[in-house]
Protein backbone atom coordinates (compact mmCIF):
# COMPACT_ATOMS: atom_id res chain seq x y z
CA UNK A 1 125.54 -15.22 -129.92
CA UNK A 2 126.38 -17.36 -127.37
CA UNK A 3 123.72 -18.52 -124.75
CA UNK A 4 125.07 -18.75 -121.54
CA UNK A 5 121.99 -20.77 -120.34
CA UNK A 6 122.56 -23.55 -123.28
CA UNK A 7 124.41 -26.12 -120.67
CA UNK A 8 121.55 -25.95 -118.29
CA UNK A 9 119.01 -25.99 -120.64
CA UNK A 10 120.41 -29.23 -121.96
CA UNK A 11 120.66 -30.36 -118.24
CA UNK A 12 116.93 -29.38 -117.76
CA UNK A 13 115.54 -30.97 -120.80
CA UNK A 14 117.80 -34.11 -119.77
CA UNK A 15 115.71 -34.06 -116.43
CA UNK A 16 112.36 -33.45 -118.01
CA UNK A 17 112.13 -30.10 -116.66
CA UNK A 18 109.71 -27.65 -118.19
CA UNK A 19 112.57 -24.69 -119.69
CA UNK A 20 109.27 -22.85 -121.16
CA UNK A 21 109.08 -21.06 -118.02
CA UNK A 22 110.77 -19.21 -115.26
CA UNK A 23 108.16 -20.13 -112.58
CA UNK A 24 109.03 -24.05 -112.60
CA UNK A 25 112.83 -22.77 -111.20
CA UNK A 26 114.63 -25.16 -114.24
CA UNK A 27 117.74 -23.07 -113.92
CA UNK A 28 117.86 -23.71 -110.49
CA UNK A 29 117.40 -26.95 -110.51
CA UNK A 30 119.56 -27.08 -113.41
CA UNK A 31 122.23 -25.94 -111.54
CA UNK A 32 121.96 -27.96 -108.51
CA UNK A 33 122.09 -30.77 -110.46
CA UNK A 34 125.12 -29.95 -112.40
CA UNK A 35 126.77 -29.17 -108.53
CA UNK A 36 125.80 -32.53 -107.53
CA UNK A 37 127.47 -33.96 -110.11
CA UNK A 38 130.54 -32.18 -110.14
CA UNK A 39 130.71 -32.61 -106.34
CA UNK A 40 129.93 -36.67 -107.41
CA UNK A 41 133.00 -36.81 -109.63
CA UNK A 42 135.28 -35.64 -106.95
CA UNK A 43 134.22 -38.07 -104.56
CA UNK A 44 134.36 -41.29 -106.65
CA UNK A 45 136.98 -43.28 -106.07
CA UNK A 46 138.59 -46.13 -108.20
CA UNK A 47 137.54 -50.02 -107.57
CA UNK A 48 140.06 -52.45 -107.38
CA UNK A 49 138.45 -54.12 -110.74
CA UNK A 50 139.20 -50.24 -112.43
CA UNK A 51 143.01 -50.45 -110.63
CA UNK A 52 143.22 -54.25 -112.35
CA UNK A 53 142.11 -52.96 -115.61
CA UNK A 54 144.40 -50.67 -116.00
CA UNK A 55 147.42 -52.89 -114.64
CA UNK A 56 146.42 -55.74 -117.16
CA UNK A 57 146.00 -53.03 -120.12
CA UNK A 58 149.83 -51.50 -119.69
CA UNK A 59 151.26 -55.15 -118.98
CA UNK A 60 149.39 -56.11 -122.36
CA UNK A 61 150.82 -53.13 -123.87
CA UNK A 62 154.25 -53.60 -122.83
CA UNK A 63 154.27 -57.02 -123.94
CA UNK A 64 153.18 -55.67 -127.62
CA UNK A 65 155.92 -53.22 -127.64
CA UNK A 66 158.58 -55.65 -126.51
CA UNK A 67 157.40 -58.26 -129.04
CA UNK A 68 156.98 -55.70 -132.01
CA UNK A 69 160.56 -54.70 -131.05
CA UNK A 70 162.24 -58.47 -131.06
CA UNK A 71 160.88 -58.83 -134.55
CA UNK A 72 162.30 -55.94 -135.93
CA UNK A 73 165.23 -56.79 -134.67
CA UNK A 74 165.11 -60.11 -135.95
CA UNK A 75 163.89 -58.62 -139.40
CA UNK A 76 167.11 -56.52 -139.31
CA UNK A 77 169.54 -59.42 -138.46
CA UNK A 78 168.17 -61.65 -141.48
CA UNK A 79 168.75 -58.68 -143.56
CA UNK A 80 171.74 -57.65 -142.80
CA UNK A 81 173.15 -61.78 -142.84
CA UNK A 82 171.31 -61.78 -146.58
CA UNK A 83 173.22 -58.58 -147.22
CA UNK A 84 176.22 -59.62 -146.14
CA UNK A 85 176.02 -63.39 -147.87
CA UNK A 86 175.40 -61.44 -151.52
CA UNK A 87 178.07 -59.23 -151.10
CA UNK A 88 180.44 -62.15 -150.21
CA UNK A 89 179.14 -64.54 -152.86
CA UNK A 90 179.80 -61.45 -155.39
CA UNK A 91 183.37 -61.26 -154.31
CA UNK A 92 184.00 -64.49 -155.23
């Protein structure tokens, strides 16, 4: 059956908390905590080193995907020109 509790209990034990007992207010805590964070997350705000980053990783990326595709074309071209030199040299 599914606990309900689980998350916070893992949030409590995370924080030390004693979960053996409803007196110490873990849940509550618990649950602050977990607030807190979610209200955390929504306030954080990229860096200009995160922005960077990023902009260096697609650039990289880009450059991969234009470079992978010039030497498949290339690869195509030399086999096309080695198809096209064995057909002719059949011929003759």
């Amino acid at each position: 059956m599914l606990n309900p509790c689980q998350p916070f209990q893992t949030i409590a034990r995370t924080l030390g908390l004693d979960t053996r007992s409803s007196v110490s207010l873990w849940r509550d805590r618990a649950l602050v905590e977990a607030n807190v964070a979610v209200l955390y997350s929504f306030q954080v705000r990229p860096t200009w080193n995160d922005i960077v980053v990023v902009v260096v990783v697609v650039v990289v990326v880009v450059i991969v995907v234009v470079v992978v595709v010039v030497v498949v074309v290339v690869v195509v071209v030399v086999v096309v020109v080695v198809v096209v030199v064995v057909v002719v040299e059949r011929r003759k």
